[in-house]
Every structure is written in C-alpha cells, then in structure tokens.
Protein backbone atom coordinates (compact mmCIF):
# COMPACT_ATOMS: atom_id res chain seq x y z
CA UNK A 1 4.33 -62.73 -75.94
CA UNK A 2 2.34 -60.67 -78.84
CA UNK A 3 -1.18 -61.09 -78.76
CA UNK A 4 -0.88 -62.70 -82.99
CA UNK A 5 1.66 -65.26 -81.31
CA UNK A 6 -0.77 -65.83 -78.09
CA UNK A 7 -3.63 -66.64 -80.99
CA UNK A 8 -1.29 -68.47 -83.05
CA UNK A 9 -0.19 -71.00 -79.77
CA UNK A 10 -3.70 -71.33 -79.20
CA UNK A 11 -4.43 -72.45 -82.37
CA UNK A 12 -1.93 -74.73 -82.61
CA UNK A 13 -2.78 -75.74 -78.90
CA UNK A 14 -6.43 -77.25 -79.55
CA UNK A 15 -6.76 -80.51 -79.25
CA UNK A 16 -10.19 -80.82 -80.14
CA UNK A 17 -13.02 -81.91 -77.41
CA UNK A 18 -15.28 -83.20 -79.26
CA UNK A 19 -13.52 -86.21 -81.24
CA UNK A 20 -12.38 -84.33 -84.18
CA UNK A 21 -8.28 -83.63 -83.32
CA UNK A 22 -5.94 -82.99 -85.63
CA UNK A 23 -4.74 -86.91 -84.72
CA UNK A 24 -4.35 -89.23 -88.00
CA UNK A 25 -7.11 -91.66 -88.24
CA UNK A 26 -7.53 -94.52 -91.13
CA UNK A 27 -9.67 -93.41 -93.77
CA UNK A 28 -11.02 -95.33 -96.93
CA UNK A 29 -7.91 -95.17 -99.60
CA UNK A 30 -8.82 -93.66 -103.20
CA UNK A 31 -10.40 -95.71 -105.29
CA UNK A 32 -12.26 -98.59 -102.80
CA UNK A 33 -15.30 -99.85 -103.69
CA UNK A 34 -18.55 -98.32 -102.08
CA UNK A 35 -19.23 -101.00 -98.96
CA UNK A 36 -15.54 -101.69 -98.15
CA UNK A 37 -15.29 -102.48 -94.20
CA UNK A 38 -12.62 -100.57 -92.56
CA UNK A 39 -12.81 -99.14 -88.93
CA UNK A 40 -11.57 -95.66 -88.97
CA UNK A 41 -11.53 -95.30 -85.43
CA UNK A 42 -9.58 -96.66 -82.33
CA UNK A 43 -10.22 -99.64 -80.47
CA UNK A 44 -11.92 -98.82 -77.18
CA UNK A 45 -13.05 -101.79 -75.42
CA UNK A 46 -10.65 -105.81 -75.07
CA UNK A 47 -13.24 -107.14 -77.39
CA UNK A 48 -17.16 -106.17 -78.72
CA UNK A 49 -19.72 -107.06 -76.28
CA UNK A 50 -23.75 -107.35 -77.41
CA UNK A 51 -26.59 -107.60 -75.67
CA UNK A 52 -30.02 -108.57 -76.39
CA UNK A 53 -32.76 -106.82 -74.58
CA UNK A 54 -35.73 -108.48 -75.59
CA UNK A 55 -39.75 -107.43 -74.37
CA UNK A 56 -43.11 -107.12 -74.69
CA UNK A 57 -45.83 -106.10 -72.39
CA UNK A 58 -45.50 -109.24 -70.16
CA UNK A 59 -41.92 -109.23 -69.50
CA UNK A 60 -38.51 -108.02 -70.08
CA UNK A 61 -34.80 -109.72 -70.16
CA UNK A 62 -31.47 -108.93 -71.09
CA UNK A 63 -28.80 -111.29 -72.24
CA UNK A 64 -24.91 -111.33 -72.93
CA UNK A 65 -24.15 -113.04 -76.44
CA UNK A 66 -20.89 -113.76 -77.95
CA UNK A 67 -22.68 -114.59 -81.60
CA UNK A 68 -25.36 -113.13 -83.24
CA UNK A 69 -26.81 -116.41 -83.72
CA UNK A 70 -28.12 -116.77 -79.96
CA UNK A 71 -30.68 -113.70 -80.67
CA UNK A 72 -33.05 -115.99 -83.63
CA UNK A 73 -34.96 -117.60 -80.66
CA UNK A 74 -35.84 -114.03 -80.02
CA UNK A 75 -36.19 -112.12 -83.38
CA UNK A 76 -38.23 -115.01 -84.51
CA UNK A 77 -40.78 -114.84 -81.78
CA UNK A 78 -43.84 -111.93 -81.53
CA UNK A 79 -41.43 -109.66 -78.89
CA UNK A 80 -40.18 -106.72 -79.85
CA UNK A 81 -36.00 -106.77 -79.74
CA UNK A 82 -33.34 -104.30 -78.94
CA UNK A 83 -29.32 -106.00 -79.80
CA UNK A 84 -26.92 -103.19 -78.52
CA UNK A 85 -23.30 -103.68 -79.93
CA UNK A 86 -20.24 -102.21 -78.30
CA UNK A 87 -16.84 -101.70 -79.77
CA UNK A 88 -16.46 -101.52 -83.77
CA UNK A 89 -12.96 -102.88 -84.23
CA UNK A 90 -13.32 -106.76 -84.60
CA UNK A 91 -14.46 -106.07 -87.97
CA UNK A 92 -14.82 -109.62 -88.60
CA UNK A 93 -17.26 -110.54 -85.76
CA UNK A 94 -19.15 -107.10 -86.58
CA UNK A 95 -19.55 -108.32 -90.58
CA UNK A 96 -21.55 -111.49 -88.82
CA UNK A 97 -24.09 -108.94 -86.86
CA UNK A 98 -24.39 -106.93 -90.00
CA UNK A 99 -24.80 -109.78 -92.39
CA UNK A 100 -27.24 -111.73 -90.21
CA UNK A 101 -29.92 -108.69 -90.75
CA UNK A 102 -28.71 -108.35 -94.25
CA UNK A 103 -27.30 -104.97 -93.81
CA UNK A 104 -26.55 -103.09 -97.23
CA UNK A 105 -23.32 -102.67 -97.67
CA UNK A 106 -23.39 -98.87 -97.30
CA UNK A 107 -24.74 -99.13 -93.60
CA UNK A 108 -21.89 -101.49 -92.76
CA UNK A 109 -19.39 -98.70 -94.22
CA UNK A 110 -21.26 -96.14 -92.23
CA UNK A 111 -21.02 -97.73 -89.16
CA UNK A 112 -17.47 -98.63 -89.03
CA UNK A 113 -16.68 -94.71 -90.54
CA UNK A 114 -17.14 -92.74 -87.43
CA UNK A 115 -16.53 -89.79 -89.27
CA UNK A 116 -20.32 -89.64 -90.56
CA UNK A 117 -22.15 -86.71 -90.19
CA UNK A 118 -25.60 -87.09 -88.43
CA UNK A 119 -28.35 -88.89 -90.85
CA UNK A 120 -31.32 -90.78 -91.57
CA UNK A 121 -31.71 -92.76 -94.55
CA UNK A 122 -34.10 -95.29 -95.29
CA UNK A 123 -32.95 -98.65 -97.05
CA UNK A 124 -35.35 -100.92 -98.19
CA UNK A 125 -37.18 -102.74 -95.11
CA UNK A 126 -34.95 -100.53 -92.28
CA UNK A 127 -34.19 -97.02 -91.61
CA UNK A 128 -30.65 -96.46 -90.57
CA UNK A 129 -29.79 -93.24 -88.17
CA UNK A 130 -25.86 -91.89 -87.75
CA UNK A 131 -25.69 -90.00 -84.57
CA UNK A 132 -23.51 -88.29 -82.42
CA UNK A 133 -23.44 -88.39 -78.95
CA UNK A 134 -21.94 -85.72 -77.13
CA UNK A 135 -21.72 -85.52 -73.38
CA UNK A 136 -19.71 -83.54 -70.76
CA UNK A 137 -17.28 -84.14 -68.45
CA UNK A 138 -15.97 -81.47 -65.58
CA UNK A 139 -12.27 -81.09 -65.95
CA UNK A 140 -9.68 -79.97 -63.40
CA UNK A 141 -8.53 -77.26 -65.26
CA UNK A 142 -11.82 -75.76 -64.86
CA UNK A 143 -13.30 -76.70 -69.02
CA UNK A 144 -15.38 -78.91 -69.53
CA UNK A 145 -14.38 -81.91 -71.39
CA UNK A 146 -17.06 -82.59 -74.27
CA UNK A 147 -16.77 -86.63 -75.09
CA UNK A 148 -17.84 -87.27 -78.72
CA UNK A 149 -19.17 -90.56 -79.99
CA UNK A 150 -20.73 -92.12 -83.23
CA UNK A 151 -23.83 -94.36 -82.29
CA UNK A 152 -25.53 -96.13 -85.14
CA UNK A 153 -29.17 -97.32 -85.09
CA UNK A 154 -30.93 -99.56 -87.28
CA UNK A 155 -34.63 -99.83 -87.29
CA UNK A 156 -36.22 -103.02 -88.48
CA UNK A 157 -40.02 -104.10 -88.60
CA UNK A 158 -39.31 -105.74 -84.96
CA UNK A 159 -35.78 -104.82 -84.18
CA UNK A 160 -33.66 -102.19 -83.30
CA UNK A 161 -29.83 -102.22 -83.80
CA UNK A 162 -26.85 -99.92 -81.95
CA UNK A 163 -23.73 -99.39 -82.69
CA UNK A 164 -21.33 -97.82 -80.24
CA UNK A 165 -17.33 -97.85 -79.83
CA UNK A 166 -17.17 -98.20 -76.36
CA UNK A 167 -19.04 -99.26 -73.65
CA UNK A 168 -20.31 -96.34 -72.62
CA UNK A 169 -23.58 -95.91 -70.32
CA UNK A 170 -25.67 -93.30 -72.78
CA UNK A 171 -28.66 -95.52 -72.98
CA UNK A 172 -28.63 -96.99 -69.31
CA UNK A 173 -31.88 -95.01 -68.68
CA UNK A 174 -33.60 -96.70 -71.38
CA UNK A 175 -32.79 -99.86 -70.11
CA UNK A 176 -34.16 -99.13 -66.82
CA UNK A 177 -37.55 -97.82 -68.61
CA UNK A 178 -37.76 -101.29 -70.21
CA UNK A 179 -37.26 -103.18 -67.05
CA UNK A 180 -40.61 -101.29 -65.54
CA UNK A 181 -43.53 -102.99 -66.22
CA UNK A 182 -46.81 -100.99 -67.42
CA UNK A 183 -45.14 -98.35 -69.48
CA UNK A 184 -45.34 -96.73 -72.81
CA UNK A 185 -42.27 -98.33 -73.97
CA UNK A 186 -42.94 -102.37 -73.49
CA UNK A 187 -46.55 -101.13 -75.09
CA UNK A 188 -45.98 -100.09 -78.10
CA UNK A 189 -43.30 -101.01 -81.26
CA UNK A 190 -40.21 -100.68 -81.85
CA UNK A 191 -40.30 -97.61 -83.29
CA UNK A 192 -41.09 -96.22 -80.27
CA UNK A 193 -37.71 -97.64 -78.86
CA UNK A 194 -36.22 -95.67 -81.08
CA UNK A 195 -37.48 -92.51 -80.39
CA UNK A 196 -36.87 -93.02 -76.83
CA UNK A 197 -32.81 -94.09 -77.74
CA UNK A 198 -32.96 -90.79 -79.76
CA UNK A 199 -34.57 -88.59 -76.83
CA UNK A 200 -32.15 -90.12 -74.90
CA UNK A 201 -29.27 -89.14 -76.78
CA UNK A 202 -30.73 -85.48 -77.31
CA UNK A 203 -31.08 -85.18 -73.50
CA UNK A 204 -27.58 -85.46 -72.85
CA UNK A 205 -27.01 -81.90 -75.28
CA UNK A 206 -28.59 -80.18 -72.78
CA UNK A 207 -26.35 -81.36 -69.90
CA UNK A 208 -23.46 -80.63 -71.81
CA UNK A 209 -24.78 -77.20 -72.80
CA UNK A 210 -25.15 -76.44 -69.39
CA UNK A 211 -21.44 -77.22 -68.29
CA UNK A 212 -20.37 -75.13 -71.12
CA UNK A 213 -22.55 -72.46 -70.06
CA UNK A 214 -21.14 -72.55 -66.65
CA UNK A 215 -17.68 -72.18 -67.97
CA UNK A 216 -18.84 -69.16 -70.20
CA UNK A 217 -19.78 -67.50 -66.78
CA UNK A 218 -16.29 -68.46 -64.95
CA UNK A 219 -14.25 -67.23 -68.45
CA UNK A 220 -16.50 -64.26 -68.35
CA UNK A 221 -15.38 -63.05 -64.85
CA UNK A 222 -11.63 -64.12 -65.27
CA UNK A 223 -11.86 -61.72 -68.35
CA UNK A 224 -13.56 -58.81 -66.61
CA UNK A 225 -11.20 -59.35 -63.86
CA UNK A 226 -7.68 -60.11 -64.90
CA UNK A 227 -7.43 -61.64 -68.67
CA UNK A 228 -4.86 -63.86 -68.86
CA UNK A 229 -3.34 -66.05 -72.65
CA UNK A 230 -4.89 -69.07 -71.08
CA UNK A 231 -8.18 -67.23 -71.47
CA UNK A 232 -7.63 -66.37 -75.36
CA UNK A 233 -6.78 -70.45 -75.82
CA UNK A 234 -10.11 -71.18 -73.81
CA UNK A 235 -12.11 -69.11 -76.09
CA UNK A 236 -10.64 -70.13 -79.17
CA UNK A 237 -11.35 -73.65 -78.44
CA UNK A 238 -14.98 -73.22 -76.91
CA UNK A 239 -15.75 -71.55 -80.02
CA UNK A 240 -14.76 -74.56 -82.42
CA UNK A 241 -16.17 -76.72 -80.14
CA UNK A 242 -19.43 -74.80 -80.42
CA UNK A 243 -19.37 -74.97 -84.37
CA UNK A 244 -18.94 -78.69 -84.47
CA UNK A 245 -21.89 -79.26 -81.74
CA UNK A 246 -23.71 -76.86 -84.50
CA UNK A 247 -23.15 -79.12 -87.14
CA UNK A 248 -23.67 -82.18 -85.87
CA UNK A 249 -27.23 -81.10 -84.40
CA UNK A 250 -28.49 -79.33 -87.13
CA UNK A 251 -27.69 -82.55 -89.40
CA UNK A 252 -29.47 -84.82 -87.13
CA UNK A 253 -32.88 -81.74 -87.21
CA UNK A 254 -32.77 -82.32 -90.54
CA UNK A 255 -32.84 -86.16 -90.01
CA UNK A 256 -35.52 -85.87 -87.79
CA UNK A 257 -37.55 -83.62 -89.67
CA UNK A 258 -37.36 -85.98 -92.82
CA UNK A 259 -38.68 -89.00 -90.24
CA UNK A 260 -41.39 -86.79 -89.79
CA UNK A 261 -42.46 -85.96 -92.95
CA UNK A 262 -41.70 -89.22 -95.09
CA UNK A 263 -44.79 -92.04 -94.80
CA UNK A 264 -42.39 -94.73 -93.84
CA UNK A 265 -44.43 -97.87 -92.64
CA UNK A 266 -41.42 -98.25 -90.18
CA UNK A 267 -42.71 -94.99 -87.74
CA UNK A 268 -46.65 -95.26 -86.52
CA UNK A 269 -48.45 -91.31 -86.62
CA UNK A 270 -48.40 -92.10 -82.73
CA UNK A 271 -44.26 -91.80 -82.74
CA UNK A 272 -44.40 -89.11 -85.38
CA UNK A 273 -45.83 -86.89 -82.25
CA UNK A 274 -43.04 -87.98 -79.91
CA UNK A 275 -40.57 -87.17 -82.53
CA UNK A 276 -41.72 -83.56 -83.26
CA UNK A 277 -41.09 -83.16 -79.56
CA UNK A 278 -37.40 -84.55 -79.99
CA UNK A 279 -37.63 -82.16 -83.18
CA UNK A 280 -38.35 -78.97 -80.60
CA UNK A 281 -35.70 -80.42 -78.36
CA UNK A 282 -33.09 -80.04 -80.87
CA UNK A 283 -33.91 -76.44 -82.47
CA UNK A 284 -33.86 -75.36 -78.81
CA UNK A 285 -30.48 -76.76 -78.31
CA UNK A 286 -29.41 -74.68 -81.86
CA UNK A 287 -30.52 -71.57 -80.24
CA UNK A 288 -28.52 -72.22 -77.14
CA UNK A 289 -25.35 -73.06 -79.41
CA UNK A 290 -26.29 -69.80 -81.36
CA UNK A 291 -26.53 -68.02 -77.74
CA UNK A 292 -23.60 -69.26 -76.36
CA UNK A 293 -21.14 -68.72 -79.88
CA UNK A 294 -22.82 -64.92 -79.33
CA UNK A 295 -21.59 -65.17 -75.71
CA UNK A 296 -17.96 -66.19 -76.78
CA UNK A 297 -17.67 -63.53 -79.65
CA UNK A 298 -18.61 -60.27 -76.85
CA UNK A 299 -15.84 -61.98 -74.91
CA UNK A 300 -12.97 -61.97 -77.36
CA UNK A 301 -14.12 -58.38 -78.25
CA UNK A 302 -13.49 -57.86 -73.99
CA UNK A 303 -10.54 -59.96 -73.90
CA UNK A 304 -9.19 -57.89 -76.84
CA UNK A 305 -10.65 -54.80 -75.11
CA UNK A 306 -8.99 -55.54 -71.56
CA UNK A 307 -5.77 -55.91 -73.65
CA UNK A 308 -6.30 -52.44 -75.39
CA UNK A 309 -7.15 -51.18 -72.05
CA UNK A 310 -4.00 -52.11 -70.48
CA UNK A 311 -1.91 -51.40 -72.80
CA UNK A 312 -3.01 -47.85 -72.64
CA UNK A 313 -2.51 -47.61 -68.96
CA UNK A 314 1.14 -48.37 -69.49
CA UNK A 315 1.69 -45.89 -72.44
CA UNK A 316 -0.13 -43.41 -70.10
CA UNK A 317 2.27 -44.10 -66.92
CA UNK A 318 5.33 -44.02 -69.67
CA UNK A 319 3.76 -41.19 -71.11
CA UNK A 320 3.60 -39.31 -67.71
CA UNK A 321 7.24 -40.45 -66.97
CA UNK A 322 8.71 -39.04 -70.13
CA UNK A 323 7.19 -35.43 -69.83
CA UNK A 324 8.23 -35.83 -66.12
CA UNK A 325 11.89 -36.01 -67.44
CA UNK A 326 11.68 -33.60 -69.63
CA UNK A 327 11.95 -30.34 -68.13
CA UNK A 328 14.44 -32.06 -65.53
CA UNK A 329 16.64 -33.06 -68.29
CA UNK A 330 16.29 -29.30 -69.61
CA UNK A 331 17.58 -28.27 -66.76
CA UNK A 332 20.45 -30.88 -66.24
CA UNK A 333 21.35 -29.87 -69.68
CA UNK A 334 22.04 -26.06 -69.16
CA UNK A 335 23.92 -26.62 -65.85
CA UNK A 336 25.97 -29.59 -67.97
CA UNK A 337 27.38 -26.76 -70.09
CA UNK A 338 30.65 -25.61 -69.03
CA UNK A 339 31.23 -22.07 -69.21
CA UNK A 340 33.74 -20.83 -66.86
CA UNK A 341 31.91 -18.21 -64.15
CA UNK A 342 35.33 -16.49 -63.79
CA UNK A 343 35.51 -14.96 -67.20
CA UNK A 344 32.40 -13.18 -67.28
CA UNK A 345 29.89 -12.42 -64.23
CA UNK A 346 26.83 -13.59 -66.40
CA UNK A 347 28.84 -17.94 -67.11
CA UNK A 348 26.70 -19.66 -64.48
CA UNK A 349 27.52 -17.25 -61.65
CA UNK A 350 25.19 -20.45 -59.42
CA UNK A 351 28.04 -22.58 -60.47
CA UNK A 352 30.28 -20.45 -57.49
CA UNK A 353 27.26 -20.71 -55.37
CA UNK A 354 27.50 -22.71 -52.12
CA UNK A 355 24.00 -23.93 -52.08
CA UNK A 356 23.76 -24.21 -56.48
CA UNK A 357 23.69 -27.94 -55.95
CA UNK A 358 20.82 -28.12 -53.34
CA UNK A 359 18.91 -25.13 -55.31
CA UNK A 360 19.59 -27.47 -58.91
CA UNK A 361 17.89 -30.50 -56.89
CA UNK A 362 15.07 -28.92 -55.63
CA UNK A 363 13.87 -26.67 -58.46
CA UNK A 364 14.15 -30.59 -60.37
CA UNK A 365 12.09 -31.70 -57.77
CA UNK A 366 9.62 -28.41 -57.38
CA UNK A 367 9.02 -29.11 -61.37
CA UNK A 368 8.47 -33.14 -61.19
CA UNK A 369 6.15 -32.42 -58.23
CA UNK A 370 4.26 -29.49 -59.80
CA UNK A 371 3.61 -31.86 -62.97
CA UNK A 372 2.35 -35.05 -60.87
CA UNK A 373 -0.24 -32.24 -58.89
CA UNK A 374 -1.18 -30.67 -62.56
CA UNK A 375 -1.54 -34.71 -64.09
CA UNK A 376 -3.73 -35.60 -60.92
CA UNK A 377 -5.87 -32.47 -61.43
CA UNK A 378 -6.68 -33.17 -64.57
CA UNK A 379 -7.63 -36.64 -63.46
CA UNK A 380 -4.65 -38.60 -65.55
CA UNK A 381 -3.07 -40.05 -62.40
C-alpha cells in the first residue's frame, strides 16, 4: 500500500473521538423560526431524570422529581438550588423545565442543539453557559477514547440549571462537596456553584490531556522503533482530535474571560477571583493542546522520515544486487557467444578446456565476492 493511499484510508478511517463523526445528525431545516425545539442529538438514557439538590449552610438534600413542579417548595424558599437534568430527548417534558424558569426561547434551542460551540451569554435575569465536556477513556487498542458531551448551565438569582444527555457522573464531586457541612460552597451563592460545576468540568481536560499524552509517548516509540500504517491513522486522528479540543476550550476562555470582565449582578467580585483561576486553568490546558499538536507534527515528519529511511535501505540492497550482477552477466555474456574454437586458435580456446566451466564459476564468484569486500569497506554493507 502507497503511503497517499495509507493517508487516504486513514482519512476515511476516523471516526471522530470527540462527538463530531461524520454520522448524520438532525439539524434545524432552512427557514425555522429562531426558538424552534428540536433535539439534534441521540437519545442516551430510557427517559430524563432531574434532581434537585437543594442547600444552605444548615443542611443539604437531594431529591428525584418526575415534574418540575415538585422543586417550587424549594426555589421559593431562602436556599440556594441546584436542578440537574439528564437526557434531552423528551422534548416535551424538557419544554416544561424550560418554561417553568421562563427560558428564552434561544436557550431552549441551544440546549437541545448539541452542536453549540462553548459560550456565555447573558439574558435578561440569567446567564446561560454552553459547554463541552470532554473526558477520557483507556481503550484496548492502546488510544485513548475522548467522550464528548454538551452540558448546559443556567444561572439564576438563586438557581442553577444543567443540562446533560446522559447520565453521566461529571459533577459527582460537586455533589459530594455539597453534602459536607462547613464549606465554601453551602456558604456562599449560587454563583459560586457555578464556578465550582465549571472547575469541575475544566478538571477533567487535564485528565484527558494526560491519557493523550501518554499515548503520544507509546506512538512515539512504535515510530522510532518499527512504524507501522496503523501509526499514520493514529496520528491523523490525534491530530483532529487535538484541533477540536482547541476549539472548544478556547471558546469557553473567551466565555470566561467575558464573565470576568462584564459587571453582571449575577457573579459577586468574590467568584470573579475563583474564576480567573478557572481562566489560568484553561490557557494552561491551550498550551498543552499547542504542545502536544507540536508533538504530533515532529512525529509525522519521523513517521515520514522512517519511511524515507527504509525505503532507501532497500534501493541500497537492490542497488548493491544489480552492480553485483553486472560484471557476472558480462561475463556470462562473452562465454554465451558461440564461436567455434576449432576454426581459429584465438574462438574461446577455454571453451575446449576441461576445467573452463569451474574457472567461468569461480572468476563469477572471485568478482561478486571482491565487490561485497569493496561495498563493506566503504561502509555500504
């Protein structure tokens, strides 16, 4: 197989790790109107699950609901309230979450688009956050498996909102901060639960940059060793990988950054410092991503360098084996030519010789023997 085929089957052999394969997925049809509900993605989970994780500095409880309706003794009270919603594709039940808080009708699109890049936008009373979790997975085939998710937040004066396709256990930590008593979390707003579902979610780029890195250092030595096609496939897809983990976390910097900056009534100064530290999280994360792309470029210049290599090495050995053969065929060729000895003393008098065939084989061999010593000498064997 060529090396442009070898690319070409890799190419066509990426599946995508991080959620954005070449598989069809429902998207919005020209010509909707702005705020039309339509999951894009697939359903995940039997049927959507919430729960309501509702605390203060006294206490802490979380409870299963089936509709939205059960959280008002809670949001109405003076605790602070988290509702975590899992699985987007009862889009009927989901319009009841969304309409209870009043939602605008381009946060419900959002949410049920999973395409959306990474965001923050304030609307009105709430600030609404697209984000993408990305986590990894060790694989048997030795690469890691990067899982991709859209999680939604909405931040309300006492509230906090998530949005998640499945049922996936990114913000388990959090939970168990809640459930300790005497900590920054149950003391201060909701905007603090926030930044802490954020850090969260940025914690979990660093444990996936790490398995990548590891599998940068086992590509690296099956390269310097013995590159094999698999190799070329593993780069390629590392390397688009790479540029979509790029993407999504410089989108949510810039989110970040804007949370920062803006005087929104929704984030106290106090948060603002936590959330400069989240900020610092994620330009360290770009620099690994930068690091690692620089990584997989100096080994597709090896892998293609290996390839050069080797392919040398052959045209050498045929190389060697043709100017081998040449003098022998030379040789073969003058004592192919028949002129008959017994018209004239000088026709191949060797021909009448009892020992011409012997003395033809070893003066082949004396030359194919002299060349190998002169090739080793000269340090080409």
């Amino acid at each position: 197989m060529t090396l442009r085929r070898q690319a070409r089957h890799s190419l066509q052999g990426l599946t995508g790790l991080l959620g954005h394969s070449n598989r069809r997925v429902r998207r919005k049809k020209p010509g909707q109107a702005p705020g039309t509900l339509l999951h894009t993605g697939q359903q995940q989970l039997d049927q959507m699950l919430m729960t309501v994780h509702d605390y203060d500095t006294e206490r802490c409880q979380s409870l299963a609901i089936d509709q939205i309706d059960a959280s008002a003794p809670y949001l109405g009270s003076s605790t602070k309230t988290w509702i975590q919603v899992r699985g987007l594709h009862d889009v009927e039940r989901l319009q009841q979450v969304m309409d209870y808080f009043e939602l605008h009708p381009l946060i419900q699109e959002d949410i049920l688009s999973i395409s959306q890049r990474p965001k923050v936008e304030p609307y009105g009373e709430v600030i609404f956050v697209v984000l993408r979790m990305i986590r990894a997975e060790p694989a048997a085939d030795g690469r890691p498996k990067l899982k991709s998710e859209q999680v939604s937040l909405v931040l309300g004066s006492n509230y906090v909102l998530t949005f998640q396709e499945s049922d996936d256990t990114l913000f388990d930590p959090v939970i168990r901060r809640l459930g300790m008593k005497n900590t920054r979390m149950r003391r201060h707003s909701v905007d603090y639960l926030a930044y802490a579902l954020l850090d969260n979610l940025v914690d979990h780029y660093f444990s996936a940059l790490d398995l990548v890195s590891e599998t940068l250092e086992q590509l690296e030595e099956q390269v310097l060793e013995q590159p094999r096609p698999e190799d070329l496939q593993s780069i390629h897809a590392l390397r688009r990988d790479l540029v979509y983990f790029r993407k999504s976390v410089w989108s949510l910097r810039d989110g970040i950054n804007s949370l920062i900056r803006d005087d929104s009534p929704l984030i106290t100064s106090d948060v603002k410092l936590y959330l400069r530290d989240v900020y610092d999280h994620l330009v360290q994360v770009i620099d690994s991503i930068e690091n690692q792309r620089e990584i997989l470029f100096s080994l597709y210049d090896i892998y293609m360098s290996s390839l050069s290599s080797r392919m040398n090495e052959v045209m050498k050995l045929l190389t060697i084996i043709a100017t081998i053969f040449i003098p022998l065929t030379f040789v073969a060729g003058i004592y192919g030519m028949n002129f008959n000895p017994e018209i004239s003393i000088w026709n191949m008098p060797e021909l009448n010789w009892m020992l011409g065939y012997p003395f033809a084989l070893g003066l082949m061999a004396s030359i194919a023997g002299g060349m190998l010593l002169y090739f080793r000498r000269r340090g080409w064997l």
